[in-house]
C-alpha atoms as a PDB file:
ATOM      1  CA  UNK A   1    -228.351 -41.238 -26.451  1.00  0.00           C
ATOM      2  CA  UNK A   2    -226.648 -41.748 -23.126  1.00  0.00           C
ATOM      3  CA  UNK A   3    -227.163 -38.427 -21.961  1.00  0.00           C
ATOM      4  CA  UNK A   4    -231.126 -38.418 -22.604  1.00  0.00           C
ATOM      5  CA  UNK A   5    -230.761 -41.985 -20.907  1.00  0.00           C
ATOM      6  CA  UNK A   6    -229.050 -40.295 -17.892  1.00  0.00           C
ATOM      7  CA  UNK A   7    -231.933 -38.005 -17.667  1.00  0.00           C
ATOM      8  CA  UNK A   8    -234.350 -40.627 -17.546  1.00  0.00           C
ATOM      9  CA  UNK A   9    -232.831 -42.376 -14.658  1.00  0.00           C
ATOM     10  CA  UNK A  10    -232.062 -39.461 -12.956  1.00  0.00           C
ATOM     11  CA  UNK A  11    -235.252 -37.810 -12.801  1.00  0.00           C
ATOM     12  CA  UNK A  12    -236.889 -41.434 -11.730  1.00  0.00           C
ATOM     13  CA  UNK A  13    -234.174 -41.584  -9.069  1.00  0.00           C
ATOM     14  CA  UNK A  14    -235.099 -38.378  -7.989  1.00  0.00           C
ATOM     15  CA  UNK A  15    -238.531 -39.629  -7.100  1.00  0.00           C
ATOM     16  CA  UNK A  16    -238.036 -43.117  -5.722  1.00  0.00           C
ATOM     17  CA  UNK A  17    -235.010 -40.975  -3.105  1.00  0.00           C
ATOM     18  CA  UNK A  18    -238.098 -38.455  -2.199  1.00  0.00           C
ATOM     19  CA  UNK A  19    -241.377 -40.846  -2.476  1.00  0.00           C
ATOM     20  CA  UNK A  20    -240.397 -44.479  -1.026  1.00  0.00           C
ATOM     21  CA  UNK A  21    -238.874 -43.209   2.760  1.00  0.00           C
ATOM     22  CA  UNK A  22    -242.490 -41.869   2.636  1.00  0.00           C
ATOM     23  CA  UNK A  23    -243.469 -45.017   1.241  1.00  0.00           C
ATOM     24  CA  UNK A  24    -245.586 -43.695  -1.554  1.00  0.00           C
ATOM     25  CA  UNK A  25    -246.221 -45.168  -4.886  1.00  0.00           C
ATOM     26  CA  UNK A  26    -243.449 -44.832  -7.932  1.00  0.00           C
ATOM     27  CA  UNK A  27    -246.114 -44.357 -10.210  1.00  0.00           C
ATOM     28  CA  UNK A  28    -249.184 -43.353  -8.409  1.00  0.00           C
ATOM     29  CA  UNK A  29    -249.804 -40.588  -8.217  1.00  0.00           C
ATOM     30  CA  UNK A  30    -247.985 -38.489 -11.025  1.00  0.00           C
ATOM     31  CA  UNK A  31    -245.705 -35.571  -9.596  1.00  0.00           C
ATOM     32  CA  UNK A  32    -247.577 -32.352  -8.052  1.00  0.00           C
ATOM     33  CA  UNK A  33    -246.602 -28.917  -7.322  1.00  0.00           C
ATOM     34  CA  UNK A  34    -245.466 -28.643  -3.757  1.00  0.00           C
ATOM     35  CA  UNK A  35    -247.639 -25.246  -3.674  1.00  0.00           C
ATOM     36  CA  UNK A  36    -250.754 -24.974  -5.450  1.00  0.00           C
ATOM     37  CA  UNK A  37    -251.051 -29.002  -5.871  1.00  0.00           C
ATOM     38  CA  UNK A  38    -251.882 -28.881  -9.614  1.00  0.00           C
ATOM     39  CA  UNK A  39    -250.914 -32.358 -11.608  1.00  0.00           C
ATOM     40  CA  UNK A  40    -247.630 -31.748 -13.516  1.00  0.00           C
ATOM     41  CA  UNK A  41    -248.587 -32.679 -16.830  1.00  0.00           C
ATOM     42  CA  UNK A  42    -246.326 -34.706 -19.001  1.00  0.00           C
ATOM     43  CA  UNK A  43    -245.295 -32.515 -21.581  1.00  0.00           C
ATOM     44  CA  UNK A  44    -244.104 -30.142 -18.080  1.00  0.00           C
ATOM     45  CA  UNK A  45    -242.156 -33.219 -16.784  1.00  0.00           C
ATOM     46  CA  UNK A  46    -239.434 -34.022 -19.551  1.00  0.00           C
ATOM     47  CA  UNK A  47    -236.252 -34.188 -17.364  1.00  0.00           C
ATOM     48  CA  UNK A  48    -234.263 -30.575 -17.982  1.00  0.00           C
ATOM     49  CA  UNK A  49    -236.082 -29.761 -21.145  1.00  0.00           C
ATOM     50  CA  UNK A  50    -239.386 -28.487 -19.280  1.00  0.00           C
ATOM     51  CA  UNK A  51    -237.397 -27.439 -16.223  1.00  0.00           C
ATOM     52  CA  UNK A  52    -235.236 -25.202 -18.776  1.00  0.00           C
ATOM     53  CA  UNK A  53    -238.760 -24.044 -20.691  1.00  0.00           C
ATOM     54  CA  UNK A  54    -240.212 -23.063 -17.385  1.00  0.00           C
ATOM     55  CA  UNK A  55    -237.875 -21.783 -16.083  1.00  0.00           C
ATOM     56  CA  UNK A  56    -237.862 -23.984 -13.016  1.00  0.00           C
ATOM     57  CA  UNK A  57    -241.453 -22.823 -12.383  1.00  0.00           C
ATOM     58  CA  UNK A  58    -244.687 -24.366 -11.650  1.00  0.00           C
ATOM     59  CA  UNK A  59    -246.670 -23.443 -15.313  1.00  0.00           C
ATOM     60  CA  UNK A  60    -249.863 -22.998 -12.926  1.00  0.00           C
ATOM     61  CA  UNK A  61    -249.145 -20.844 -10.105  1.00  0.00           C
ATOM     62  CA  UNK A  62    -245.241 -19.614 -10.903  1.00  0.00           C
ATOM     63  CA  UNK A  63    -243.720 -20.855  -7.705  1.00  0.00           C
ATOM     64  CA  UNK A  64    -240.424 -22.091  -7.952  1.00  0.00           C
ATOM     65  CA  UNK A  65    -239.265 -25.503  -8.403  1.00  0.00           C
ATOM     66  CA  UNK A  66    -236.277 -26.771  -5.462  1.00  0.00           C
ATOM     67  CA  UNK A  67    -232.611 -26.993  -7.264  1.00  0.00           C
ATOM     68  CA  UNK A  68    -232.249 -30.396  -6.183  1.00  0.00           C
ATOM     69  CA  UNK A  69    -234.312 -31.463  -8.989  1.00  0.00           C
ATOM     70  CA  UNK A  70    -232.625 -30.195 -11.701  1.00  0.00           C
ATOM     71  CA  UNK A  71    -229.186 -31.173  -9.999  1.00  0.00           C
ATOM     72  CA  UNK A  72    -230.342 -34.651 -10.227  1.00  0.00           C
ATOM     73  CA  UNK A  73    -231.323 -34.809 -13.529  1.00  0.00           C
ATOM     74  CA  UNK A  74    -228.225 -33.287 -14.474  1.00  0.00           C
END
């Protein structure tokens, strides 16, 4: 239960660290693909599981996915 707990928090850190300098919204909008800008769906966005599943790839367009986000939700 921890663990899955340390994923939660870790993947929300991982946004507030790269949205609020930028001073974007926490929760709007949802998280986008840095390449093709296609909407991450949820069931794409479970910390490690989808990034495992996808193999660290956009499900849309392929491109990869930056390390640091796994690393933090690790």
């Amino acid at each position: 239960m921890c663990f899955i707990l340390g994923l939660i928090v870790g993947s929300f850190l991982n946004v507030a660290v790269a949205r609020l300098p930028l001073e974007k919204s926490l929760i709007w909008p949802g998280s986008r693909c840095g390449v093709c800008q296609q909407r991450v769906r949820w069931y794409d966005n479970l910390p490690l599981v989808s990034y495992v599943w996808l193999r660290g790839r956009c499900r849309t367009c392929g491109a990869s996915f930056p390390r640091s986000i796994s690393s933090w939700n690790c």
